[in-house]
PDB file of N, CA and C in Angstrom:
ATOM      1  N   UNK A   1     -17.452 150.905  70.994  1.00  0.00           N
ATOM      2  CA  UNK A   1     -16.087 150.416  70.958  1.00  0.00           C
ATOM      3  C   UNK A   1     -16.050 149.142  70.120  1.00  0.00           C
ATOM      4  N   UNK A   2     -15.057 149.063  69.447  1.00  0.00           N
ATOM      5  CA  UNK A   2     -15.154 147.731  68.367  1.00  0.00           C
ATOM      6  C   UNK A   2     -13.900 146.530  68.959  1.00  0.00           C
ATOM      7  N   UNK A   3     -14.293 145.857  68.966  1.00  0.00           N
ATOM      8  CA  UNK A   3     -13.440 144.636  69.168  1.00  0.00           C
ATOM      9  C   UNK A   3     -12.866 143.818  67.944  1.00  0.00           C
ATOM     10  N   UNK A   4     -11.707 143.601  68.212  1.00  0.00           N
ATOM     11  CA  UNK A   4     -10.989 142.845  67.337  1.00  0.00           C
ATOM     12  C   UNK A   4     -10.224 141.137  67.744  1.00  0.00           C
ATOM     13  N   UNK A   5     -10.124 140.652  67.138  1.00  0.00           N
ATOM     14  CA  UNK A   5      -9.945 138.920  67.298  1.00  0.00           C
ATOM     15  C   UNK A   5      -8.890 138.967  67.385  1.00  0.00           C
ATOM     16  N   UNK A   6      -7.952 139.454  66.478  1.00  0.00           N
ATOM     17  CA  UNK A   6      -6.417 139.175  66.413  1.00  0.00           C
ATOM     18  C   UNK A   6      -5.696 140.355  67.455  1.00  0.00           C
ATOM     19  N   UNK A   7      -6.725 141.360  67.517  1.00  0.00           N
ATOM     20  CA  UNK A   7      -5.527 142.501  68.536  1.00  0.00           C
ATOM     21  C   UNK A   7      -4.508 142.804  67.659  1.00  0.00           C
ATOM     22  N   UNK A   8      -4.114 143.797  68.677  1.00  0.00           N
ATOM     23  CA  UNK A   8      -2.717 144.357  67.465  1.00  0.00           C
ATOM     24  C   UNK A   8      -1.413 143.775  67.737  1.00  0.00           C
ATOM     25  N   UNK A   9      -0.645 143.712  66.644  1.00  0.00           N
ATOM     26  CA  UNK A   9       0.488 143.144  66.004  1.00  0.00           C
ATOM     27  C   UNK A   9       1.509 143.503  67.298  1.00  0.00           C
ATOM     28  N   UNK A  10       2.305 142.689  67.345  1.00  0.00           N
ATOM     29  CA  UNK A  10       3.394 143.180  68.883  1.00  0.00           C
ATOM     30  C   UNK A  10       4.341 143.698  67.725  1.00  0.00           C
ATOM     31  N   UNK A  11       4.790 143.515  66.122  1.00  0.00           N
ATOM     32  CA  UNK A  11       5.754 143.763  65.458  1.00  0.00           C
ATOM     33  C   UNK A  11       5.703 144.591  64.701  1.00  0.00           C
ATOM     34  N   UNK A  12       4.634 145.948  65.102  1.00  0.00           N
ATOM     35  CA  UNK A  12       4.360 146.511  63.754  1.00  0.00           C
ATOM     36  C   UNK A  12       5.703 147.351  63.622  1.00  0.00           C
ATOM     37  N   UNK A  13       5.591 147.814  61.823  1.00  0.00           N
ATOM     38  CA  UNK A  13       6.601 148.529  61.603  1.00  0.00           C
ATOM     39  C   UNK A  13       7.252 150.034  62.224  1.00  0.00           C
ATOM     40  N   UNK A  14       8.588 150.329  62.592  1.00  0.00           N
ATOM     41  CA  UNK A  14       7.993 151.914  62.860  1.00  0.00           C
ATOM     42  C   UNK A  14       8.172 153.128  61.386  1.00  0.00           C
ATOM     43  N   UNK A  15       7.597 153.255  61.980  1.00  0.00           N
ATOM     44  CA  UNK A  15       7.729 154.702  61.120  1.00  0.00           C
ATOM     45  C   UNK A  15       7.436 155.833  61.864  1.00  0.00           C
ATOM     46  N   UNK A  16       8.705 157.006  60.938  1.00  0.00           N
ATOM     47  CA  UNK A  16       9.200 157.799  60.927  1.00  0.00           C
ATOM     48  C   UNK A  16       7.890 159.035  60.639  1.00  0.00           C
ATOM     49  N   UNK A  17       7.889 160.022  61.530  1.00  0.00           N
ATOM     50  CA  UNK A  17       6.589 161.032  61.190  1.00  0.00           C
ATOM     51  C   UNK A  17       7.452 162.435  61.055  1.00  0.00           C
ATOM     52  N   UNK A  18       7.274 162.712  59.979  1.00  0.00           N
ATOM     53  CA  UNK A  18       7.417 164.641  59.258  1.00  0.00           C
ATOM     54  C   UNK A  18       7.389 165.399  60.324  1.00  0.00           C
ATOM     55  N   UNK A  19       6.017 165.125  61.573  1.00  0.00           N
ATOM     56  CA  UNK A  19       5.811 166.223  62.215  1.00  0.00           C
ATOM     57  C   UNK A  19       6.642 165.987  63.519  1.00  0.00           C
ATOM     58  N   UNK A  20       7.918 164.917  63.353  1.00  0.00           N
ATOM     59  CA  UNK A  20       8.169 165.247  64.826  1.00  0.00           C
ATOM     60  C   UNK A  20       9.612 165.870  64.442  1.00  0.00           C
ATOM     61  N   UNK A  21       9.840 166.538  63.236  1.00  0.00           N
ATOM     62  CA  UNK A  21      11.066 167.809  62.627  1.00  0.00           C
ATOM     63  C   UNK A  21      10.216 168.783  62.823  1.00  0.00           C
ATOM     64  N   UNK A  22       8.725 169.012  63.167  1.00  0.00           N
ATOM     65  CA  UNK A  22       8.367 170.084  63.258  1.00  0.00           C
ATOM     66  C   UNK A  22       8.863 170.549  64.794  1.00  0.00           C
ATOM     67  N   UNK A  23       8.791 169.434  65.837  1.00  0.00           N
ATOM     68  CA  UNK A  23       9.007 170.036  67.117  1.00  0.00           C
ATOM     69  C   UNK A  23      10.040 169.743  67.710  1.00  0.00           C
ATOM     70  N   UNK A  24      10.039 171.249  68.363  1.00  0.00           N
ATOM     71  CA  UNK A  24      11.343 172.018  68.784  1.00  0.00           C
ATOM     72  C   UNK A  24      12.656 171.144  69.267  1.00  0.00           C
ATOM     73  N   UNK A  25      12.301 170.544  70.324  1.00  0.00           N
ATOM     74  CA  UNK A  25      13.496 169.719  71.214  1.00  0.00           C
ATOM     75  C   UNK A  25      13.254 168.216  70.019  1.00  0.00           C
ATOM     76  N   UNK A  26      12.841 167.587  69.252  1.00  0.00           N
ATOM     77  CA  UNK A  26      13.321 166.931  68.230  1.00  0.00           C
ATOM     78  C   UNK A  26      14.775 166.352  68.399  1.00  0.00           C
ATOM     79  N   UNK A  27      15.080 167.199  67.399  1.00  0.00           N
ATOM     80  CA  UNK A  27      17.342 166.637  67.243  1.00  0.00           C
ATOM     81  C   UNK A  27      17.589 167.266  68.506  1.00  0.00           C
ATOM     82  N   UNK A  28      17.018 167.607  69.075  1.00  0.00           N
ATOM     83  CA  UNK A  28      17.807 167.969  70.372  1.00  0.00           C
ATOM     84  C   UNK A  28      17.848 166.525  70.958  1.00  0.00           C
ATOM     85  N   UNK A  29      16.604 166.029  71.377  1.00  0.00           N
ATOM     86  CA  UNK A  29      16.626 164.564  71.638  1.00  0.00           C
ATOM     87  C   UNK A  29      17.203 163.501  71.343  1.00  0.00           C
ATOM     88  N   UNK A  30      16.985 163.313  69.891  1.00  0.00           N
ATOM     89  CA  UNK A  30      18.198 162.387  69.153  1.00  0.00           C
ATOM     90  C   UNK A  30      19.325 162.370  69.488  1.00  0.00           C
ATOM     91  N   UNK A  31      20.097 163.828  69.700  1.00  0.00           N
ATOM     92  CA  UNK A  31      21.255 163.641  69.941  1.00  0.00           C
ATOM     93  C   UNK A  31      21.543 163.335  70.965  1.00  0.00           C
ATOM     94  N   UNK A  32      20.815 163.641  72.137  1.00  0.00           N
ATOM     95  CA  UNK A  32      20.775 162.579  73.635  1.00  0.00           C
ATOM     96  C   UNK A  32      20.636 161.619  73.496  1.00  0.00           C
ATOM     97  N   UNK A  33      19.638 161.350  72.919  1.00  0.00           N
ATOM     98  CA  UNK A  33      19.393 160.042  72.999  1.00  0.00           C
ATOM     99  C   UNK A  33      20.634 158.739  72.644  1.00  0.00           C
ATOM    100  N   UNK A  34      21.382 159.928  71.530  1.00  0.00           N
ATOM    101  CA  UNK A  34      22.834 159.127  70.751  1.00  0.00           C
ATOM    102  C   UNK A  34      23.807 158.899  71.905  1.00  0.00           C
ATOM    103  N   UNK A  35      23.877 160.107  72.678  1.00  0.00           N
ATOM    104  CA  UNK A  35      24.808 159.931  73.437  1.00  0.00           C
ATOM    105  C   UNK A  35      24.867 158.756  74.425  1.00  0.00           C
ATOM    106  N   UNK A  36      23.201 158.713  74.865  1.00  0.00           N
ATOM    107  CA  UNK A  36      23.278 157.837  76.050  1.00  0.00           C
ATOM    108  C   UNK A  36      24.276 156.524  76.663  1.00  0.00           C
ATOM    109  N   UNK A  37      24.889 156.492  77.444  1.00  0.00           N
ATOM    110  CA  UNK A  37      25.528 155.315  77.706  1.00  0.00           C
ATOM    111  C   UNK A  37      24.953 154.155  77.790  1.00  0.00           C
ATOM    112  N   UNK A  38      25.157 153.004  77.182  1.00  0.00           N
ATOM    113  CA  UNK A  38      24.761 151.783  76.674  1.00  0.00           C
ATOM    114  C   UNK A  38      25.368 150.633  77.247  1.00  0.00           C
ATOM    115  N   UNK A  39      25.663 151.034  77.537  1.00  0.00           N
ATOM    116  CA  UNK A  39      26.918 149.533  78.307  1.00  0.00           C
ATOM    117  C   UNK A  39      27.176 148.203  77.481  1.00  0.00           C
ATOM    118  N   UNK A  40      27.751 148.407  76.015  1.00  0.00           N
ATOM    119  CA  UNK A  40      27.595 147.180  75.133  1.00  0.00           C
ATOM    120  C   UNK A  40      29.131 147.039  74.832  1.00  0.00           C
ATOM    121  N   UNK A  41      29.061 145.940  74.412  1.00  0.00           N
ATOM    122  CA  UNK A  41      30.453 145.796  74.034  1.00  0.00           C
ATOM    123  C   UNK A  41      30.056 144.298  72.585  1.00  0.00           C
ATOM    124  N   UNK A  42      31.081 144.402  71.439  1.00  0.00           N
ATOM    125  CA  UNK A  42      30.672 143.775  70.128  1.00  0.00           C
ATOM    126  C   UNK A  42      31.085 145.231  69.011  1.00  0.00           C
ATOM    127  N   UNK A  43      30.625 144.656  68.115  1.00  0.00           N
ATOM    128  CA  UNK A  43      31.425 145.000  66.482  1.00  0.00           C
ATOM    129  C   UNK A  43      30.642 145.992  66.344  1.00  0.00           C
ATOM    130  N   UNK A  44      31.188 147.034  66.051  1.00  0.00           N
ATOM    131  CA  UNK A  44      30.880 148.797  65.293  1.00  0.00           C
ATOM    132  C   UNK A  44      29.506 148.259  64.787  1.00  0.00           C
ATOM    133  N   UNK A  45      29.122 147.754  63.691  1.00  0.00           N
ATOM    134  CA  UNK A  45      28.137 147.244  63.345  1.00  0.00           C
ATOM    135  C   UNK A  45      26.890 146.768  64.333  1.00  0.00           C
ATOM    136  N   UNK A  46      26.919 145.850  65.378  1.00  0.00           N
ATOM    137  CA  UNK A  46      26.389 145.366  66.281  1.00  0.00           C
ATOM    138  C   UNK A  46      25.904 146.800  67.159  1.00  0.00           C
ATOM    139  N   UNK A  47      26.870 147.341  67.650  1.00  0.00           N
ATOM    140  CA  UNK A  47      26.582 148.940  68.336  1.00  0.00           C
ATOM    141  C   UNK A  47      25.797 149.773  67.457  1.00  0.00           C
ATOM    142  N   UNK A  48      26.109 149.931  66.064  1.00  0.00           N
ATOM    143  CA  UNK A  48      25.419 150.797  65.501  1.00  0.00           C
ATOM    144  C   UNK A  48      23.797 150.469  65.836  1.00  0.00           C
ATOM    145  N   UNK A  49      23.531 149.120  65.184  1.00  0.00           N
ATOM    146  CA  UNK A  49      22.358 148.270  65.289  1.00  0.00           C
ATOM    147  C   UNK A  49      21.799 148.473  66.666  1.00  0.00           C
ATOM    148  N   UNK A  50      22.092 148.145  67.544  1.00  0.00           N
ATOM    149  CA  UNK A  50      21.687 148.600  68.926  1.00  0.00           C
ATOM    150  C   UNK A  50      21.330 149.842  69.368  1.00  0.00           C
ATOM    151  N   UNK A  51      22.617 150.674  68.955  1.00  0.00           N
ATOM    152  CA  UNK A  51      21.978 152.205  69.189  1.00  0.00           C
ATOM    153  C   UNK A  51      20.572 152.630  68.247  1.00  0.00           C
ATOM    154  N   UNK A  52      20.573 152.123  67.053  1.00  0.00           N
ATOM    155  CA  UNK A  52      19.682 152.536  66.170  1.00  0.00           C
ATOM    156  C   UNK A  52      18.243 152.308  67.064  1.00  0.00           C
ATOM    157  N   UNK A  53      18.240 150.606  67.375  1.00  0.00           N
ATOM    158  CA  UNK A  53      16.874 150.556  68.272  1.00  0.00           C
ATOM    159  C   UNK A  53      16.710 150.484  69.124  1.00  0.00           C
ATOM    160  N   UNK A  54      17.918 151.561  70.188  1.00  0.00           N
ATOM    161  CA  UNK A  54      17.642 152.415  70.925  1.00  0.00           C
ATOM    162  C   UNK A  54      17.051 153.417  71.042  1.00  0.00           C
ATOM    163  N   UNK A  55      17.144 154.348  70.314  1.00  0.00           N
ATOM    164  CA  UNK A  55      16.462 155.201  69.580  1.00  0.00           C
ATOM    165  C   UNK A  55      15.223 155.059  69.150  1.00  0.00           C
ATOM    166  N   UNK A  56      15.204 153.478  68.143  1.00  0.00           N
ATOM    167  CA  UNK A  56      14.211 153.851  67.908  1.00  0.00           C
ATOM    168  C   UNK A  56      12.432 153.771  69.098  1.00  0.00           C
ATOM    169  N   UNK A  57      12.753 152.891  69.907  1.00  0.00           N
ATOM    170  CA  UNK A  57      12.537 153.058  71.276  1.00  0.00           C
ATOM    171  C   UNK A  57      11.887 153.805  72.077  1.00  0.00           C
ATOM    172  N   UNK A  58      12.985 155.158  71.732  1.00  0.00           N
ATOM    173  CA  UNK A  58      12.883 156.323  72.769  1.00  0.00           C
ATOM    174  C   UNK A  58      11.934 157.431  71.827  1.00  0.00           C
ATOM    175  N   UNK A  59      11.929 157.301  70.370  1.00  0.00           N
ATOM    176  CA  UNK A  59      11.493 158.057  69.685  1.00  0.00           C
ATOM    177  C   UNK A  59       9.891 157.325  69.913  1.00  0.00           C
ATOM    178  N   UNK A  60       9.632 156.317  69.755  1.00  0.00           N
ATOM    179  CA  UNK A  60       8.011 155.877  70.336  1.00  0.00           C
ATOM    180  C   UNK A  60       7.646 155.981  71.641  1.00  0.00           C
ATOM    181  N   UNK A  61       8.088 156.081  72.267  1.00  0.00           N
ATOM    182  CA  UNK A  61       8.137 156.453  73.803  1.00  0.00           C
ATOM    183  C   UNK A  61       7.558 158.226  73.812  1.00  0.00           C
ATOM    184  N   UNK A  62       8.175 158.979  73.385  1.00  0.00           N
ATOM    185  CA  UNK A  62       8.256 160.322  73.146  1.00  0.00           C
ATOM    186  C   UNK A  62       7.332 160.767  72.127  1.00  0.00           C
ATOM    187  N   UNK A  63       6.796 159.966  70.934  1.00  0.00           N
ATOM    188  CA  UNK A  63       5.820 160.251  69.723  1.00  0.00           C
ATOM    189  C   UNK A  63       4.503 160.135  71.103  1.00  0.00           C
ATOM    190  N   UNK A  64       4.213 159.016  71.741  1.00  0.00           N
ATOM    191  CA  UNK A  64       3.067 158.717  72.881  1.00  0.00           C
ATOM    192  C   UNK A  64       2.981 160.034  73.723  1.00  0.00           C
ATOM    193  N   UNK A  65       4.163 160.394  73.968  1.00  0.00           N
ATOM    194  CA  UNK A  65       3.921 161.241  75.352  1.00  0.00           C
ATOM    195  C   UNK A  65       4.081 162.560  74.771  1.00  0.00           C
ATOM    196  N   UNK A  66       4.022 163.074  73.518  1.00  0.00           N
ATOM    197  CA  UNK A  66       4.355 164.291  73.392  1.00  0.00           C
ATOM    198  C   UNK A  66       2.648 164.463  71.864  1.00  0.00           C
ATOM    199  N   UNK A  67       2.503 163.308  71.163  1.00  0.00           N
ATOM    200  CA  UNK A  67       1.476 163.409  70.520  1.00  0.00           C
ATOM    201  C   UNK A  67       0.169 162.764  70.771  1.00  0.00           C
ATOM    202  N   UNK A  68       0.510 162.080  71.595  1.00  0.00           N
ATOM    203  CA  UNK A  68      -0.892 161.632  71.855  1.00  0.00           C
ATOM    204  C   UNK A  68      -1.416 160.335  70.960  1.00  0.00           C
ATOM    205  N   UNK A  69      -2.348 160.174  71.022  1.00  0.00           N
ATOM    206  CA  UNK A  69      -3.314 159.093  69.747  1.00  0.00           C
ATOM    207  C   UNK A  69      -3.639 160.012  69.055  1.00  0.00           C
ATOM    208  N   UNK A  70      -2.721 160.522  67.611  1.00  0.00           N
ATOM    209  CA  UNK A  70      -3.226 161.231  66.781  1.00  0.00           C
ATOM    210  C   UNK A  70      -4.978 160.702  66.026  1.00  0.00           C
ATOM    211  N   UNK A  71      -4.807 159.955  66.097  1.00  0.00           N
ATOM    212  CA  UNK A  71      -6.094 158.841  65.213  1.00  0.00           C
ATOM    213  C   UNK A  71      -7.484 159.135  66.105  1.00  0.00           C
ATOM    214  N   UNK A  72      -7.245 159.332  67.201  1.00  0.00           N
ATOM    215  CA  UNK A  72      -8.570 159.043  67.856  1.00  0.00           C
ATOM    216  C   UNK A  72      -8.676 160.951  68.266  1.00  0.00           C
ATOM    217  N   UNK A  73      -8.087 161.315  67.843  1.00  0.00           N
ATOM    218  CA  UNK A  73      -7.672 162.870  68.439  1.00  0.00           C
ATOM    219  C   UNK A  73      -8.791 163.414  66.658  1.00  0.00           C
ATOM    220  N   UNK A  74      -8.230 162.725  65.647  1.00  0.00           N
ATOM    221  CA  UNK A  74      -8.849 163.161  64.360  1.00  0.00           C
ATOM    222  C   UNK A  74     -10.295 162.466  64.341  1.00  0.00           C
ATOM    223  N   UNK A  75     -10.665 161.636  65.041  1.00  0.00           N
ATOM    224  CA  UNK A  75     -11.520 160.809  65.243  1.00  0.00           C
ATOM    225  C   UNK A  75     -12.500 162.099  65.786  1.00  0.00           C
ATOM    226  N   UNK A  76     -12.416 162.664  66.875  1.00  0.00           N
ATOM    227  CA  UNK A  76     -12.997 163.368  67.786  1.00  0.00           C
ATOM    228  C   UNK A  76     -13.379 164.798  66.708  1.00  0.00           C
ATOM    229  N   UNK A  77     -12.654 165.029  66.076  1.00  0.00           N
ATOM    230  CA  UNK A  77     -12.267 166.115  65.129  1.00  0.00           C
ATOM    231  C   UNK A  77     -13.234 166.008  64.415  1.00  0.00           C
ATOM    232  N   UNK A  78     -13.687 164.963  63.532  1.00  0.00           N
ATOM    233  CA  UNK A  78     -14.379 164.693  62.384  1.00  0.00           C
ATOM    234  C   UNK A  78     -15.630 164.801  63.032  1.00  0.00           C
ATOM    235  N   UNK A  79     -16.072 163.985  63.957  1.00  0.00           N
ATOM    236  CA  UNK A  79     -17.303 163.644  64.669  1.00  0.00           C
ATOM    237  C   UNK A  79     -17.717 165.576  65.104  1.00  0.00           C
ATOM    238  N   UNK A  80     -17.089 166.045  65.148  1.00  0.00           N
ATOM    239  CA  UNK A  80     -17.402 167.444  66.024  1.00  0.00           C
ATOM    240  C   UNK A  80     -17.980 167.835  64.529  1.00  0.00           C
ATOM    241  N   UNK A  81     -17.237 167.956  63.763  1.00  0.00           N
ATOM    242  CA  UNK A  81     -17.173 168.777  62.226  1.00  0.00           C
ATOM    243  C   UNK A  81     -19.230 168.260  61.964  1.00  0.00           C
ATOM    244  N   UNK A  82     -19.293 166.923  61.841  1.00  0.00           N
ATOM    245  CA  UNK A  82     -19.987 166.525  61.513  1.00  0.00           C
ATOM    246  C   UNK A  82     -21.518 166.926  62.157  1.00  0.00           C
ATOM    247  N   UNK A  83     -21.326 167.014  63.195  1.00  0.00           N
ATOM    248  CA  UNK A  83     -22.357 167.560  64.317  1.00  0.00           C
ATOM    249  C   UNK A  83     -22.921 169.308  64.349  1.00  0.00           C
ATOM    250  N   UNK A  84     -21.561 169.830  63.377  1.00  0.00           N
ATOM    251  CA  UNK A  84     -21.753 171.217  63.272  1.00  0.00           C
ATOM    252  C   UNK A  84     -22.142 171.511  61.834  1.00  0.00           C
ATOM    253  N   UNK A  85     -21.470 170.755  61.056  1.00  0.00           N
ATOM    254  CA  UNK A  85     -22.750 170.699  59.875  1.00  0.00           C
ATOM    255  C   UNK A  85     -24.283 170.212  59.539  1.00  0.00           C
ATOM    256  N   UNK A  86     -24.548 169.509  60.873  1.00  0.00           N
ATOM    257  CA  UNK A  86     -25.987 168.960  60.647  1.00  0.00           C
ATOM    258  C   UNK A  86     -26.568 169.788  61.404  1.00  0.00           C
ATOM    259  N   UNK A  87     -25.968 170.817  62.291  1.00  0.00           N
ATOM    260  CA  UNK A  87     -26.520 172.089  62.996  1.00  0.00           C
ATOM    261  C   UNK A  87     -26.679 173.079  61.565  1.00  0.00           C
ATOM    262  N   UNK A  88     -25.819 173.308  60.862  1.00  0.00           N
ATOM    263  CA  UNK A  88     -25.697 174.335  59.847  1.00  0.00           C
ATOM    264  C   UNK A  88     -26.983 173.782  58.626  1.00  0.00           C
ATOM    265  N   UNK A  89     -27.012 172.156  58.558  1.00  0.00           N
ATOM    266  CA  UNK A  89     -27.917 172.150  57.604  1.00  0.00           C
ATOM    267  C   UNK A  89     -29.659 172.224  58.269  1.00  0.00           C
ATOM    268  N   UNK A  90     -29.195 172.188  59.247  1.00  0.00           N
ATOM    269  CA  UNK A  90     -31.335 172.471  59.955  1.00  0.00           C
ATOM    270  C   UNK A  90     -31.423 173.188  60.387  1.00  0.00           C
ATOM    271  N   UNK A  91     -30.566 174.597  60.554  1.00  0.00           N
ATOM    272  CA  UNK A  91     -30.788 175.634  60.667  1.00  0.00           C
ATOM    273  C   UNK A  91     -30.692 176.419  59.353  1.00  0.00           C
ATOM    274  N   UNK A  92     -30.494 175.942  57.961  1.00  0.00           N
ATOM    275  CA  UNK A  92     -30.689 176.862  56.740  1.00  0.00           C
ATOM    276  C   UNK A  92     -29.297 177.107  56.472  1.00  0.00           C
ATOM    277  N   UNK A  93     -28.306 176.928  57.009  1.00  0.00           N
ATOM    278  CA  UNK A  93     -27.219 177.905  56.395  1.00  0.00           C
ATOM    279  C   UNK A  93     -26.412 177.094  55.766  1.00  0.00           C
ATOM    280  N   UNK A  94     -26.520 175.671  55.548  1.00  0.00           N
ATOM    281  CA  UNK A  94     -25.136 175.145  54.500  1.00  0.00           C
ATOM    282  C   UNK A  94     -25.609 175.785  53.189  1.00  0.00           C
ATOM    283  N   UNK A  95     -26.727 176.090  52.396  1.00  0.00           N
ATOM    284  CA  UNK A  95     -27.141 176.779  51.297  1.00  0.00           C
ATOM    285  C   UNK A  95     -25.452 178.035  51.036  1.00  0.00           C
ATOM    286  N   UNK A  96     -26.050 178.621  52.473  1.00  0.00           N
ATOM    287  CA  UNK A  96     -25.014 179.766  52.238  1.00  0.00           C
ATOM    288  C   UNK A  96     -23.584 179.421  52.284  1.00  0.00           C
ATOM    289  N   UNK A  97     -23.257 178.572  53.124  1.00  0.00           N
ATOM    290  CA  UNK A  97     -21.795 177.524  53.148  1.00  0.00           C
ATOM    291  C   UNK A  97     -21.297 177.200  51.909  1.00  0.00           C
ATOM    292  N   UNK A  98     -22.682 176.703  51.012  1.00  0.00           N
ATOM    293  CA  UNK A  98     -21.686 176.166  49.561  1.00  0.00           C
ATOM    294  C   UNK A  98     -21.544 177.140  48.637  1.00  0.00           C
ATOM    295  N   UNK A  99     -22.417 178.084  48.743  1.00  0.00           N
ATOM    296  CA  UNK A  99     -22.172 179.307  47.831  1.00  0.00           C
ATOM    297  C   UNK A  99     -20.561 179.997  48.207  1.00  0.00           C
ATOM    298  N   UNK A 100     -20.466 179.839  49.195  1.00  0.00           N
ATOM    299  CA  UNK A 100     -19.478 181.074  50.157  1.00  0.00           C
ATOM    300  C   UNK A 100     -17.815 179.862  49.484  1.00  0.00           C
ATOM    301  N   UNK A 101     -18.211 178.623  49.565  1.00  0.00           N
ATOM    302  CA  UNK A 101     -17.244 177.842  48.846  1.00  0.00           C
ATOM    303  C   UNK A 101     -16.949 177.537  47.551  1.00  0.00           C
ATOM    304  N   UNK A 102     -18.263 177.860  46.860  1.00  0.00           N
ATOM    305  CA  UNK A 102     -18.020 177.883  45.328  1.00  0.00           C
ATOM    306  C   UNK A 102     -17.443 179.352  44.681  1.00  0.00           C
ATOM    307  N   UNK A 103     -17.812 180.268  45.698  1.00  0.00           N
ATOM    308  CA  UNK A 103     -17.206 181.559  45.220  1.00  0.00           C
ATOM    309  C   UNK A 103     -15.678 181.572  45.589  1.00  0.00           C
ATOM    310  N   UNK A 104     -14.906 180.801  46.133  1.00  0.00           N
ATOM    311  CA  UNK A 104     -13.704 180.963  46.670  1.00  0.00           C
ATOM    312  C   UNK A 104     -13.314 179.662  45.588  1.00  0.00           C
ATOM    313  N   UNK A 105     -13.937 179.204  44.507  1.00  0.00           N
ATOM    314  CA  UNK A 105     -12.757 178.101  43.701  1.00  0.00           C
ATOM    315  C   UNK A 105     -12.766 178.878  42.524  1.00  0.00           C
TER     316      UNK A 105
END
């Protein structure tokens, strides 16, 4: 486990991920999420602003509980990959691995 001095940022940016238009209840959510009652009162502008990071909020809330730690999930991924190619290379067969890949470019 690695340690860090500064820890992470309380302000990082959010961003927006491709894969959460891949799943299903998605805009289904959003649009709940739009609806939700807010109890604010102030300028169209001010509400917009509010609802926005409301949302945006609920959409990190929901990226956690529906994806997981993608990073440490690819983390686990790589490390496996890696363990099965050093099986493939001391047992003889990446030889046949790169052939089987050079014939497919």
């Amino acid at each position: 486990m690695e340690a860090s001095l500064f820890g992470k940022p309380r302000n990082t940016p959010f961003r927006f991920e491709n894969a959460w238009l891949t799943h299903l209840y998605f805009l289904i959510n959003i649009e709940k999420w739009w609806k939700e009652e807010l109890h604010l009162q102030g300028t169209k502008m001010f509400l917009l602003h509010y609802r926005l990071k409301h949302i945006k909020g609920r959409c990190k809330e929901w990226n956690k509980k529906e994806f997981g730690n993608v990073f440490k999930a690819k983390g686990e991924v790589e490390k496996k990959l890696k363990e099965i190619n050093q099986v493939l290379i001391t047992e003889g067969y990446i030889d046949e691995r790169k052939e089987m890949v050079e014939s497919l470019q």
